[in-house]
N, C-alpha and C. Protein backbone atom coordinates (compact mmCIF):
# COMPACT_ATOMS: atom_id res chain seq x y z
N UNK A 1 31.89 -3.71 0.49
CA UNK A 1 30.55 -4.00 0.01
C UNK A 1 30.64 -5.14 -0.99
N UNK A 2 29.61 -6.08 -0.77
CA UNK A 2 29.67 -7.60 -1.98
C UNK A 2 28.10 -7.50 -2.63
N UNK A 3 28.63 -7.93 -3.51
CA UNK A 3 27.23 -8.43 -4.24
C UNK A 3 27.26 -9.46 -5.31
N UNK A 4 26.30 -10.33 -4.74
CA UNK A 4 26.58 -11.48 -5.87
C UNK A 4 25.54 -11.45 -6.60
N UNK A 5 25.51 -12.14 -8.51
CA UNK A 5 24.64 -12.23 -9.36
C UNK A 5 24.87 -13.48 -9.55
N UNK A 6 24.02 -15.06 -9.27
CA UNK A 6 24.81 -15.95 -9.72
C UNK A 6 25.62 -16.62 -8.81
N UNK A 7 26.81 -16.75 -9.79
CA UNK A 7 28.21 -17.72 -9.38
C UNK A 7 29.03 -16.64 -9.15
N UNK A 8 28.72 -15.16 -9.41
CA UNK A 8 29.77 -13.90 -10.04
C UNK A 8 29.38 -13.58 -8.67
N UNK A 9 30.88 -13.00 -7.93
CA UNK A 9 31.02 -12.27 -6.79
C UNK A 9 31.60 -10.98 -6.90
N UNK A 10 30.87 -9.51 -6.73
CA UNK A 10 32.00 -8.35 -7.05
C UNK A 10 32.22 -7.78 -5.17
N UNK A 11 33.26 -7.75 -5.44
CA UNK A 11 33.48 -7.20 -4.06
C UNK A 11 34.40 -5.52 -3.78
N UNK A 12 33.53 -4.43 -3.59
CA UNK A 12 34.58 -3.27 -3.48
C UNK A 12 34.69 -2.80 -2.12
N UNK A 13 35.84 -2.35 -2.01
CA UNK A 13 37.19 -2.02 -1.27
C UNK A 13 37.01 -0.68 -0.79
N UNK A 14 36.27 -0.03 0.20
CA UNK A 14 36.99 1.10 0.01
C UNK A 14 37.90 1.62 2.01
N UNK A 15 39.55 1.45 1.46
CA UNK A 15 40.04 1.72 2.28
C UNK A 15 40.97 2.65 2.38
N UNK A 16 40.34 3.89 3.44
CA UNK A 16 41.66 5.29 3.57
C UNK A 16 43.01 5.00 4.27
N UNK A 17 43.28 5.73 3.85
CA UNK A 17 44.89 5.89 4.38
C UNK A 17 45.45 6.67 4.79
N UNK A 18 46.28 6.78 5.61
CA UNK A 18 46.92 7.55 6.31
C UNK A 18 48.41 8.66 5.74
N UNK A 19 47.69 9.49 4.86
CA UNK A 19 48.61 10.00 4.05
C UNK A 19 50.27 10.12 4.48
N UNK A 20 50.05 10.56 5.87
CA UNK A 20 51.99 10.78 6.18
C UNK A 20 52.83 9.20 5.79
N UNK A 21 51.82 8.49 6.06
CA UNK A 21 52.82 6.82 5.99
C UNK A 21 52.66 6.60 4.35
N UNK A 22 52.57 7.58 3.54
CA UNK A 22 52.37 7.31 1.76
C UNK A 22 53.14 7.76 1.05
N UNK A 23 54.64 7.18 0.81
CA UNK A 23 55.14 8.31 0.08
C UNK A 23 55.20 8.78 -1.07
N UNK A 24 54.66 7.69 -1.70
CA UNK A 24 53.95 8.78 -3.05
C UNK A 24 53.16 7.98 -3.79
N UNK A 25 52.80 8.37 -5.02
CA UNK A 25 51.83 7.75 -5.52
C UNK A 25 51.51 5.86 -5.97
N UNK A 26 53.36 5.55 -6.25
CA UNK A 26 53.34 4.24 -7.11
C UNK A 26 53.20 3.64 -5.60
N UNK A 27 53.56 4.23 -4.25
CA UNK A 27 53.57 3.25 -3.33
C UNK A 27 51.66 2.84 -2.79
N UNK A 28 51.23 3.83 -3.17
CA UNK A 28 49.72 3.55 -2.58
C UNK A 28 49.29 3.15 -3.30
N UNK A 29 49.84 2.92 -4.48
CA UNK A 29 49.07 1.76 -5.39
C UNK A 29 49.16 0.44 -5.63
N UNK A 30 50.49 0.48 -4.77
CA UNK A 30 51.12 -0.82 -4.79
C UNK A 30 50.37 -1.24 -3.49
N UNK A 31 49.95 -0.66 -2.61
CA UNK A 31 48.87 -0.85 -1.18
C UNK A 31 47.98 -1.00 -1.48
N UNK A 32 47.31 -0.65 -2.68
CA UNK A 32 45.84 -1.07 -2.62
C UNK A 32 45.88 -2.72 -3.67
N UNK A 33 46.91 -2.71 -4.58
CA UNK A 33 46.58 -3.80 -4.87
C UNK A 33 47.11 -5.16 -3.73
N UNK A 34 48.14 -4.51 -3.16
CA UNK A 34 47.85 -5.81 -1.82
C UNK A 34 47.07 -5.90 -1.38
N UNK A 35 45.78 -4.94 -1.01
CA UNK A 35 44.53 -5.37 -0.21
C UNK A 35 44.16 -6.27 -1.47
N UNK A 36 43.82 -5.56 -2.65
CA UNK A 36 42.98 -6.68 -3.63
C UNK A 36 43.34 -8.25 -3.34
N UNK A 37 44.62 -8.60 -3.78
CA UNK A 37 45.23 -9.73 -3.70
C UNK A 37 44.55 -9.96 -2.62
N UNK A 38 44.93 -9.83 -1.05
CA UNK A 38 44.81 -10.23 -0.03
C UNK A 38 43.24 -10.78 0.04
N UNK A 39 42.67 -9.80 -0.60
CA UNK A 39 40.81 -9.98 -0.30
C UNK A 39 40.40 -11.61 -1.59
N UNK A 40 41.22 -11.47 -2.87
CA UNK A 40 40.90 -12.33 -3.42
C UNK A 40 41.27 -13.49 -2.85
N UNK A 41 42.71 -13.74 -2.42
CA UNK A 41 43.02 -15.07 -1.65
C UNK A 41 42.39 -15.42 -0.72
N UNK A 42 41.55 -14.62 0.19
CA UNK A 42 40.65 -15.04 1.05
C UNK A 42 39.38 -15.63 0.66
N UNK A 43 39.48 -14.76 -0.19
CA UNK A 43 37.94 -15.48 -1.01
C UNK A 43 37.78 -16.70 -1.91
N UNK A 44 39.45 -17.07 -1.96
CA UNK A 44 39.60 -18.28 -2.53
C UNK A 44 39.80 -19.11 -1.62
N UNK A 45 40.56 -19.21 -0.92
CA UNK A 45 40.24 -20.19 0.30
C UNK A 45 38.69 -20.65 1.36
N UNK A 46 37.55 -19.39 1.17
CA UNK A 46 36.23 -19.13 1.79
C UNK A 46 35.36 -20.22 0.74
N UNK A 47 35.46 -19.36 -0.42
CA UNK A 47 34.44 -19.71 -1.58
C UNK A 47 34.95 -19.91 -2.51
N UNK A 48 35.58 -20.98 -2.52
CA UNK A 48 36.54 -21.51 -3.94
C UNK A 48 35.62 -21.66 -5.34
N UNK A 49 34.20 -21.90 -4.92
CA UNK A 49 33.56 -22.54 -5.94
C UNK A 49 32.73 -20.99 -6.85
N UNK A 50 33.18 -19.79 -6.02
CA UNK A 50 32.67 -18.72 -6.66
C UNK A 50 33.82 -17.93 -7.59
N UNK A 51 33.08 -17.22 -8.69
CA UNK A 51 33.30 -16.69 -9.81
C UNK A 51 33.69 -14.89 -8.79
N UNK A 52 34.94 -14.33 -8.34
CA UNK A 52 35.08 -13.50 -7.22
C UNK A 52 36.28 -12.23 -8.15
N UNK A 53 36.03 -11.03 -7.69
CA UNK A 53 36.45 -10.13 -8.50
C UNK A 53 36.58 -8.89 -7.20
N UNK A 54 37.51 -8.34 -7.14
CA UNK A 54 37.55 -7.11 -6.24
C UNK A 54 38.33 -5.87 -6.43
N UNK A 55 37.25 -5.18 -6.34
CA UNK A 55 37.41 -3.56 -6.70
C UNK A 55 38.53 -2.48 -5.23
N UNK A 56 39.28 -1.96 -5.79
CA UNK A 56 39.65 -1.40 -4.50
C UNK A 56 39.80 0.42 -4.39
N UNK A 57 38.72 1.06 -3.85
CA UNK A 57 39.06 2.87 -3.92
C UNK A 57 38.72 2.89 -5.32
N UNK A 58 37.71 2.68 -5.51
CA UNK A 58 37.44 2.49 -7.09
C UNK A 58 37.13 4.04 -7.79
N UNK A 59 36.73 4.98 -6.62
CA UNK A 59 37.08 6.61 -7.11
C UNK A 59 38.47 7.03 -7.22
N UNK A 60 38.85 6.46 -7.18
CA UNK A 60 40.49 6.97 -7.44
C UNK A 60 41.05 7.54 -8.64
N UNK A 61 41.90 8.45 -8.89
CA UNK A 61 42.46 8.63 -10.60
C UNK A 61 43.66 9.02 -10.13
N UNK A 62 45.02 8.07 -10.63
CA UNK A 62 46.18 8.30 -10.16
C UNK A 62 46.15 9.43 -11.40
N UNK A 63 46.29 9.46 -12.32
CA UNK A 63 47.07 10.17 -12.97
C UNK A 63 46.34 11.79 -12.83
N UNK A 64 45.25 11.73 -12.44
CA UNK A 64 44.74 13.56 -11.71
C UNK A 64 45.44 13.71 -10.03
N UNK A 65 45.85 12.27 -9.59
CA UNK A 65 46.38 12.85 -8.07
C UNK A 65 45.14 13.06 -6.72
N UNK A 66 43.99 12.09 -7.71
CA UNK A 66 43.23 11.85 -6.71
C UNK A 66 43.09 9.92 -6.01
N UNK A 67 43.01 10.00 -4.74
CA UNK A 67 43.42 8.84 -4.19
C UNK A 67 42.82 9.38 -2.90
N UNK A 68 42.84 8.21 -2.12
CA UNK A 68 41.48 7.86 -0.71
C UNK A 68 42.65 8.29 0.27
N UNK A 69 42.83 9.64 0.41
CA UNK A 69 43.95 9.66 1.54
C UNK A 69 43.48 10.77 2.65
N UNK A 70 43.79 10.23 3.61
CA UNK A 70 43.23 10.95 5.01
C UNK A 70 44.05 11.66 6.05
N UNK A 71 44.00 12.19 6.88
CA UNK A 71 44.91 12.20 8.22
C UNK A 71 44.28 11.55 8.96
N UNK A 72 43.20 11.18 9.73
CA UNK A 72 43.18 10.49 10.57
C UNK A 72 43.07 8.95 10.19
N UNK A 73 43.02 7.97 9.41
CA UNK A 73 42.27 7.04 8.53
C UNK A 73 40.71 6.99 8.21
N UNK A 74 39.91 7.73 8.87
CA UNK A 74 38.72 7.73 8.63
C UNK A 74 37.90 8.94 7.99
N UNK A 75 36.60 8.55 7.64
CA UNK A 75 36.00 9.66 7.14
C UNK A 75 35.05 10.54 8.06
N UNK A 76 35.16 10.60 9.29
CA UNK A 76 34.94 11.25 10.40
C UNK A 76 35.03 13.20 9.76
N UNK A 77 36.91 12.55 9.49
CA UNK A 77 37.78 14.15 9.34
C UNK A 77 36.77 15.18 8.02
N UNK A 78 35.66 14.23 7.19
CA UNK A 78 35.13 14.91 5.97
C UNK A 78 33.64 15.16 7.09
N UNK A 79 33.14 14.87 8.15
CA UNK A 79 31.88 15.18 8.56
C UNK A 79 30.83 13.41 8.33
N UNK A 80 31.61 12.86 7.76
CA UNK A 80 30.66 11.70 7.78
C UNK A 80 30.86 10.59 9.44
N UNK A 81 30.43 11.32 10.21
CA UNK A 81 30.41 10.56 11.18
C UNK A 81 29.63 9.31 11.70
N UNK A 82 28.49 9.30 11.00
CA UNK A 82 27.32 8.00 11.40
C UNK A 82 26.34 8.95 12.41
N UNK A 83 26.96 9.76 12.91
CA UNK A 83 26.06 10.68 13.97
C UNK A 83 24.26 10.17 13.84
N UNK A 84 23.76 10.44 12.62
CA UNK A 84 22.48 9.97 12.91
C UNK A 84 21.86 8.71 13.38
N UNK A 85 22.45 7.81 12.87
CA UNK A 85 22.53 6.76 13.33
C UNK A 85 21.88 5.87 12.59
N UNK A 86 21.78 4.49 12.80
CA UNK A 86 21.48 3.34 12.02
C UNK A 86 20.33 2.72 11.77
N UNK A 87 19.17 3.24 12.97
CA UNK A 87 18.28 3.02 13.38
C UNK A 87 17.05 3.53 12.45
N UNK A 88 17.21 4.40 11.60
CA UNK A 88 16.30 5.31 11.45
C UNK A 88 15.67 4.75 9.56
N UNK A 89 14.68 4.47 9.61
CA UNK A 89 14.48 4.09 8.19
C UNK A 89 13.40 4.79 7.46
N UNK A 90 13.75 5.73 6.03
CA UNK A 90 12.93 6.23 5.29
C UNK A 90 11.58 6.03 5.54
N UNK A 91 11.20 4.81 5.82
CA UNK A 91 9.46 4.13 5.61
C UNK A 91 9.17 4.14 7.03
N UNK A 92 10.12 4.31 8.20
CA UNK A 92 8.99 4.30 9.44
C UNK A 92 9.69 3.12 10.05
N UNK A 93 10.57 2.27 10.14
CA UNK A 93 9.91 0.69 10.07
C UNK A 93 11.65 0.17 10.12
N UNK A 94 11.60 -1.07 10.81
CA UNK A 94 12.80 -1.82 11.12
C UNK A 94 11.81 -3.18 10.68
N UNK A 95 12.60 -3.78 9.44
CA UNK A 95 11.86 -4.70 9.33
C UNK A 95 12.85 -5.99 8.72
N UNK A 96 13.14 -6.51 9.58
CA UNK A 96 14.71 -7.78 9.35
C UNK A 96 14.23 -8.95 8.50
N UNK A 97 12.81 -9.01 8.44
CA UNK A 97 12.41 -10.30 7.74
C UNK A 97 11.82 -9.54 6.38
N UNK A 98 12.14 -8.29 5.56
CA UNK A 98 11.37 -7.90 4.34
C UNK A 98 12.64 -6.92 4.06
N UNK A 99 12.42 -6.63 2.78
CA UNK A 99 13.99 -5.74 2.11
C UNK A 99 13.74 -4.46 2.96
N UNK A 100 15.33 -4.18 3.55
CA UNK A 100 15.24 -2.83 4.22
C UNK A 100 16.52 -2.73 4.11
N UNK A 101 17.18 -1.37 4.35
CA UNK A 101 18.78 -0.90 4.18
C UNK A 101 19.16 -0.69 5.85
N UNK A 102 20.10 -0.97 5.54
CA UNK A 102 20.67 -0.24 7.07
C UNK A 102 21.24 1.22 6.87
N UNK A 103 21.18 1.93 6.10
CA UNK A 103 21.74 3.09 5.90
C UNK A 103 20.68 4.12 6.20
N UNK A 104 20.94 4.87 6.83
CA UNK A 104 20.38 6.04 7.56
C UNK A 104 20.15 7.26 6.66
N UNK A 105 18.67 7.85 6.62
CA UNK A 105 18.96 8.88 5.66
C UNK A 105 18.74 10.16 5.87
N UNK A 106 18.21 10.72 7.39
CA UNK A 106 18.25 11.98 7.89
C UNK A 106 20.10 12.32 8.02
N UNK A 107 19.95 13.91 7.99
CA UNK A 107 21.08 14.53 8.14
C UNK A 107 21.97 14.35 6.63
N UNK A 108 21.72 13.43 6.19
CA UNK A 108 22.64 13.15 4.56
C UNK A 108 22.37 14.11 3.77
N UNK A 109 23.47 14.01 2.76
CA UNK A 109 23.81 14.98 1.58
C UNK A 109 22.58 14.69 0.72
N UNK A 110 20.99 15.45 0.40
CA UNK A 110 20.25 15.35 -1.09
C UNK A 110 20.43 15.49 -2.23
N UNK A 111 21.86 15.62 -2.75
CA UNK A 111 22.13 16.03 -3.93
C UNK A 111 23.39 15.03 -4.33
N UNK A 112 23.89 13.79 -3.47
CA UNK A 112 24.74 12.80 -4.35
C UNK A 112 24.37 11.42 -3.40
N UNK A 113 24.30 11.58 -2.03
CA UNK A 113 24.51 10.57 -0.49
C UNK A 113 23.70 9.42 -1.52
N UNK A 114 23.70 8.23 -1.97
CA UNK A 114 23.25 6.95 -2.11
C UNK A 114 22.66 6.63 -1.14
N UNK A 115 22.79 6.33 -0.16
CA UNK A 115 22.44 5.99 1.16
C UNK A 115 20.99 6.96 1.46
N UNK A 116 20.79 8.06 1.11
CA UNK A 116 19.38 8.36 1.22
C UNK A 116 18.88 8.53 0.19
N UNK A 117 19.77 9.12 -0.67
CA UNK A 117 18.18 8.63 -2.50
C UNK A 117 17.82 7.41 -2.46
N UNK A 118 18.65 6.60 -2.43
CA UNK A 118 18.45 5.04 -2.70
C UNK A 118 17.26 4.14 -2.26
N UNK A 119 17.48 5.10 -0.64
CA UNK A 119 16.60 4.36 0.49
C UNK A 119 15.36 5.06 0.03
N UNK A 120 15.01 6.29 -0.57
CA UNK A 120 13.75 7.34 -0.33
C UNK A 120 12.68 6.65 -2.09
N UNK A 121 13.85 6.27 -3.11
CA UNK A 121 13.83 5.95 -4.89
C UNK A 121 13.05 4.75 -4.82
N UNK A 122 14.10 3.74 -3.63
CA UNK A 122 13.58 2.34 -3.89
C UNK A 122 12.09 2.07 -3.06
N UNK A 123 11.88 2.83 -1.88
CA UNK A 123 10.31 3.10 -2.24
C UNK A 123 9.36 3.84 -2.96
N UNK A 124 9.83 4.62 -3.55
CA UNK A 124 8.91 5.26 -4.44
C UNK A 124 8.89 4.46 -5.59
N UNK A 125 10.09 3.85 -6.07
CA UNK A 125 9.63 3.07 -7.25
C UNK A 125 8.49 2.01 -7.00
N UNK A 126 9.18 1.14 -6.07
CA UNK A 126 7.99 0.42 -5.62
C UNK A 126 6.55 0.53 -5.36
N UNK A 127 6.12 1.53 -4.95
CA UNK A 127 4.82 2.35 -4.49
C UNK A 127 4.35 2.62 -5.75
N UNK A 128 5.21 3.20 -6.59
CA UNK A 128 4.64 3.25 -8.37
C UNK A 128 4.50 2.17 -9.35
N UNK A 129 5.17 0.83 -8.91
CA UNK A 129 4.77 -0.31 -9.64
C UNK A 129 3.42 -0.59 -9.00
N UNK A 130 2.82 -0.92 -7.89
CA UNK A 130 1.93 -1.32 -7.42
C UNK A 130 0.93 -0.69 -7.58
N UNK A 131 1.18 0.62 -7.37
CA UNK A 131 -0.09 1.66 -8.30
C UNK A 131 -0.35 1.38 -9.58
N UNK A 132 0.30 1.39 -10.60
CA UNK A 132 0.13 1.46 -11.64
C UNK A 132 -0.22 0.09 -12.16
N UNK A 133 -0.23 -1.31 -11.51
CA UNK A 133 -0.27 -2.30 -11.71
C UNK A 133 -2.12 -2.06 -11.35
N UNK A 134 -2.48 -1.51 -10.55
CA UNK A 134 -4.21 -1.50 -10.57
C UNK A 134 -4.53 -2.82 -9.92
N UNK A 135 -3.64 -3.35 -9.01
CA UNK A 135 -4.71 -4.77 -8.32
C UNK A 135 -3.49 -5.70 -9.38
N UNK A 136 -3.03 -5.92 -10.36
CA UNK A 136 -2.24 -6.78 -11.06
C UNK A 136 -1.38 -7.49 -10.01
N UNK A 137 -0.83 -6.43 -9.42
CA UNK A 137 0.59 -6.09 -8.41
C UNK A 137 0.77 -6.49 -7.25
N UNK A 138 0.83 -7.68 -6.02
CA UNK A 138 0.22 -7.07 -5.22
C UNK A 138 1.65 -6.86 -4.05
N UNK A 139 2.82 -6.85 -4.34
CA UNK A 139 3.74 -6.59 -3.39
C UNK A 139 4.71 -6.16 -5.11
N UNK A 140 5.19 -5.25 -4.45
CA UNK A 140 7.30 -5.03 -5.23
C UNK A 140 8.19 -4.78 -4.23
N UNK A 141 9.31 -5.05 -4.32
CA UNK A 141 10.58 -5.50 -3.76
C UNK A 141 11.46 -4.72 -4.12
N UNK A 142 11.94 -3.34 -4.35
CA UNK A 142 13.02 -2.72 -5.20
C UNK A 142 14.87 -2.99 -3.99
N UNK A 143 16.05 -3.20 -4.77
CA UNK A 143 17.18 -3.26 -4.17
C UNK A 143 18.23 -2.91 -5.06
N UNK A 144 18.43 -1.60 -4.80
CA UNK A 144 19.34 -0.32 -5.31
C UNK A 144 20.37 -0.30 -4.47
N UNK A 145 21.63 -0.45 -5.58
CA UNK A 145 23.19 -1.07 -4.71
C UNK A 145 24.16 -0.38 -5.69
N UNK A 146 24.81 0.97 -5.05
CA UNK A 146 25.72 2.11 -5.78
C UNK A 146 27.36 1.40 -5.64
N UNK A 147 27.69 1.89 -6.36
CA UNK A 147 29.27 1.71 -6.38
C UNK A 147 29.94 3.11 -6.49
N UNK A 148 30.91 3.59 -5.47
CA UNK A 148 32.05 4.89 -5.88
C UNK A 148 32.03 4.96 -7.45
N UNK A 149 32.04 6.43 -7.89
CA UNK A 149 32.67 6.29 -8.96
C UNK A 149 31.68 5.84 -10.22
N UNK A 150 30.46 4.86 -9.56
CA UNK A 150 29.63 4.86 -10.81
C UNK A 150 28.41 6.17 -10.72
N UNK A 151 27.37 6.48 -12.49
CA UNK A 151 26.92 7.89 -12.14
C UNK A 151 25.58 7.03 -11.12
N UNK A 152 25.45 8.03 -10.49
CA UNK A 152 24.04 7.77 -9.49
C UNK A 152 22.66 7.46 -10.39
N UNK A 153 22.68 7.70 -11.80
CA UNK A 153 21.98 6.89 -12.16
C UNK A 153 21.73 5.78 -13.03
N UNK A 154 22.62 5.17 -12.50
CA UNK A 154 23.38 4.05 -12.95
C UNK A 154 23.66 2.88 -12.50
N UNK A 155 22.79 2.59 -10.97
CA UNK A 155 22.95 1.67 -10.17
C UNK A 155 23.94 0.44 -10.77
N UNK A 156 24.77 -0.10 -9.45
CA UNK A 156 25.60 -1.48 -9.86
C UNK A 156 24.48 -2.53 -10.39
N UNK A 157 23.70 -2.34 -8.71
CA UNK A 157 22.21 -3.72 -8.89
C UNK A 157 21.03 -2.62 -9.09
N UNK A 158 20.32 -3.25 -9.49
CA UNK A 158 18.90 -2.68 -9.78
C UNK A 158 18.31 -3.79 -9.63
N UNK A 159 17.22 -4.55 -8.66
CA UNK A 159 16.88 -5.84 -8.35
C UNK A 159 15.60 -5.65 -8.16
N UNK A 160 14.20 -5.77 -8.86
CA UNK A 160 13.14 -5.87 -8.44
C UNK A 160 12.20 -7.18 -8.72
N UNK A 161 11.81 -7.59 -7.80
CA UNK A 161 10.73 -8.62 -7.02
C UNK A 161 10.13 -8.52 -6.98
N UNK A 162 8.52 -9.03 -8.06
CA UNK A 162 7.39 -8.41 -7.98
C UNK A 162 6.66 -9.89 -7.69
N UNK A 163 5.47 -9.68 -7.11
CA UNK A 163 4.51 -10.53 -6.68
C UNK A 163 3.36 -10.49 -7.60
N UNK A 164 2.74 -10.78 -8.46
CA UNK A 164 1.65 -10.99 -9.35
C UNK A 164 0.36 -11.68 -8.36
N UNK A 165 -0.50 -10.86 -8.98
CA UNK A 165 -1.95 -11.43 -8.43
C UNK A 165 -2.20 -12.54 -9.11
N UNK A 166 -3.24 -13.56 -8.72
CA UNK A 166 -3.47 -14.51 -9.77
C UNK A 166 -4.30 -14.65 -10.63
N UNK A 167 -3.57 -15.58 -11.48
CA UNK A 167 -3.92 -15.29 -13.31
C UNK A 167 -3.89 -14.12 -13.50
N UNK A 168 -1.80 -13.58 -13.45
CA UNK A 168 -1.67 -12.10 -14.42
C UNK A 168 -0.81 -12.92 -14.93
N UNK A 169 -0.70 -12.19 -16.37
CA UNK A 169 0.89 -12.68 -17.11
C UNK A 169 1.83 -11.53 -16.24
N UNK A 170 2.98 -12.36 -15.73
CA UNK A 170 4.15 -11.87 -15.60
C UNK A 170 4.50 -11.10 -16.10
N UNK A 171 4.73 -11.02 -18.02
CA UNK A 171 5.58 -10.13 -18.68
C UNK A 171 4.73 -8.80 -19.22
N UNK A 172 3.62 -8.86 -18.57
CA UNK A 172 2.74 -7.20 -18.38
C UNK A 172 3.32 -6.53 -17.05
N UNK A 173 2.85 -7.40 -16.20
CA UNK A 173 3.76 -6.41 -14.96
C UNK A 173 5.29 -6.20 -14.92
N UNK A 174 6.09 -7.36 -15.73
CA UNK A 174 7.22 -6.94 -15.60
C UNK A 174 7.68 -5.84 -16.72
N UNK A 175 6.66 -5.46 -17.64
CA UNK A 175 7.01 -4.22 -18.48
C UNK A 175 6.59 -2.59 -17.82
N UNK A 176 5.47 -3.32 -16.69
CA UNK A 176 5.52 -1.87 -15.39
C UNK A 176 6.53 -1.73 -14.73
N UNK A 177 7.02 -2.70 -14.16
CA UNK A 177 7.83 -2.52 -13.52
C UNK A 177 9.29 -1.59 -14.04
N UNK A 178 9.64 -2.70 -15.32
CA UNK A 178 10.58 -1.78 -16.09
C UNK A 178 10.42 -0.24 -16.28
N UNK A 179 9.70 0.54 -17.02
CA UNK A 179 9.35 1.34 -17.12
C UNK A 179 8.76 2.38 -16.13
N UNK A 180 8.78 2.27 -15.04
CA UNK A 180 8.68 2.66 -13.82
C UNK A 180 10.61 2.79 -12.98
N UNK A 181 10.60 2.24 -13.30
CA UNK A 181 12.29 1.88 -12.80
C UNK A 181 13.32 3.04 -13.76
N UNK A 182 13.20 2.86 -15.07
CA UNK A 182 13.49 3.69 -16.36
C UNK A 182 13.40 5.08 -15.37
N UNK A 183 12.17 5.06 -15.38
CA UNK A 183 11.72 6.69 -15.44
C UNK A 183 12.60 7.42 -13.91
N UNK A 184 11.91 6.36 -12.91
CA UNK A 184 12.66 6.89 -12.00
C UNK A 184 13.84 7.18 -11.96
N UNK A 185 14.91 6.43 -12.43
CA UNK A 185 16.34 6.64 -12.86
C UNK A 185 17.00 7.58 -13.20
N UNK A 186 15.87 8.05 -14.12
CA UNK A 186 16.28 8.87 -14.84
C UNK A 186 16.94 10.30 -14.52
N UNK A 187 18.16 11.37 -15.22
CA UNK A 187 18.34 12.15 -14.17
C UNK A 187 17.22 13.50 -14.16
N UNK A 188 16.38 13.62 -15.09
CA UNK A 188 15.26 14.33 -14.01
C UNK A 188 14.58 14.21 -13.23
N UNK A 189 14.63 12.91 -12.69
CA UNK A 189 13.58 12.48 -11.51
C UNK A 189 14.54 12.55 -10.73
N UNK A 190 15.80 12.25 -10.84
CA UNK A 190 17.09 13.03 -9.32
C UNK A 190 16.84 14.13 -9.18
N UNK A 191 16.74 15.02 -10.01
CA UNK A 191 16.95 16.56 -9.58
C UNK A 191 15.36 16.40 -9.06
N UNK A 192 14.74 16.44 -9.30
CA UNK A 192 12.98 16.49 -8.60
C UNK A 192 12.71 16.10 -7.39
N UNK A 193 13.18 14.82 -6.96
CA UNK A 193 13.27 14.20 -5.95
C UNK A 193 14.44 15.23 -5.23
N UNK A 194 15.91 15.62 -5.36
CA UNK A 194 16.39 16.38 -4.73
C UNK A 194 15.57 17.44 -4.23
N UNK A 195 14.97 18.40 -5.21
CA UNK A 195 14.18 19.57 -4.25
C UNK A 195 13.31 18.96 -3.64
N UNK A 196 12.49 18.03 -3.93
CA UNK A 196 11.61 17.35 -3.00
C UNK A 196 12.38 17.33 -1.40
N UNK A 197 13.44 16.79 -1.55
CA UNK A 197 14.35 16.24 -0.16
C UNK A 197 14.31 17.78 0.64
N UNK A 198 15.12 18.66 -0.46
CA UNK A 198 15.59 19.97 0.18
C UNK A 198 14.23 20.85 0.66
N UNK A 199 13.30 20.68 0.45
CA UNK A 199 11.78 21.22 0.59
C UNK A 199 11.46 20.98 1.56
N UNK A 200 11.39 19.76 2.13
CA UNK A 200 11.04 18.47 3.32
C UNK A 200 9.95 17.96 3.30
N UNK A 201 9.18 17.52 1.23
CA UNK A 201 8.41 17.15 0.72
C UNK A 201 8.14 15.50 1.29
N UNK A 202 9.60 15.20 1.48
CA UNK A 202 9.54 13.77 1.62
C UNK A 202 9.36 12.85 2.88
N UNK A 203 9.00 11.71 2.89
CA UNK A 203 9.40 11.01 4.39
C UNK A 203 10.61 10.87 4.23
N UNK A 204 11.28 10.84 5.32
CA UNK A 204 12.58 10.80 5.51
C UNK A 204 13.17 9.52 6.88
N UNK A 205 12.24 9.51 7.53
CA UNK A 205 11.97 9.32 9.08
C UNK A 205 10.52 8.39 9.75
């Protein structure tokens, strides 16, 4: 996964392994920083002129003995198969020319999966700037981008795009917006939105 701010490129890593070929801990660490290396030199030869940084298994904690290790290499063996499929978007809608995720959010975990809070949050936030804007507002844009390892409410990116009606000041709607974003974040609006999910309060589909 990449995301750029800028000139700044972060790029994370996340690759399993095949535990029997690991023989112990200093060696899989010495494997993941060859992917790093490997991914930065590429990215220096691609995009020399970018500011490039890469994360690798960034849930990892050698010294608890936790590390991305598998038997088969994939995450199939945990139930995350893709089974639902790719197709399917929170709002109804495949829409390649306006912000949309490719991440699928029927069948997912409601209580951590990014991939469906994210997709279900970043329209509701949106839907609540534009409300609350009263006609001010007349499009928002929300783009919610998790990283392993960071807390879920804590997004890496938090990116919103608002459209102003004309003759608004900007920095009124952009203090809705903020504060709308805040709130949602926040972790009682996870747990709320979770029973919402677990209820089948929500669109999903």
């Amino acid at each position: 996964m990449t995301q750029r701010i800028g000139n700044e490129i972060g790029i994370t890593v996340a690759a399993a392994m095949i535990s029997k070929y690991i023989k112990d801990a200093s060696e899989y660490v010495n494997y993941t920083n060859q992917i790093k290396e490997t991914v930065l030199d590429l990215a220096a030869d691609i995009i020399p002129e970018r500011d490039v940084s890469c994360q690798v298994n960034v849930a990892d904690n050698i010294e608890k003995g936790i590390m991305y290790l598998t038997i088969t290499g994939t995450s199939a063996e945990a139930g995350d198969d893709g089974e639902v499929g790719r197709g399917n978007r929170s709002n109804g809608l495949i829409t390649p020319c306006r912000t949309m995720s490719l991440e699928a959010v029927c069948g997912k975990n409601p209580i951590n999966h990014v991939g469906k809070l994210y997709n279900v949050l970043g329209t509701e936030i949106a839907r609540e700037i534009v409300k609350r804007g009263q006609g001010d507002i007349l499009e928002a844009h929300v783009k919610l981008l998790s990283q392993i390892g960071r807390p879920i409410t804590d997004p890496w990116v938090n990116s919103i795009e608002l459209i102003p009606a004309d003759n608004v000041n900007f920095n009124s709607v952009k203090k809705i917006a903020e504060e709308v974003s805040n709130e949602k974040l926040s972790k009682e609006s996870f747990i709320d939105l979770r029973r919402r999910l677990i209820a089948g309060k929500v669109q999903v589909y």
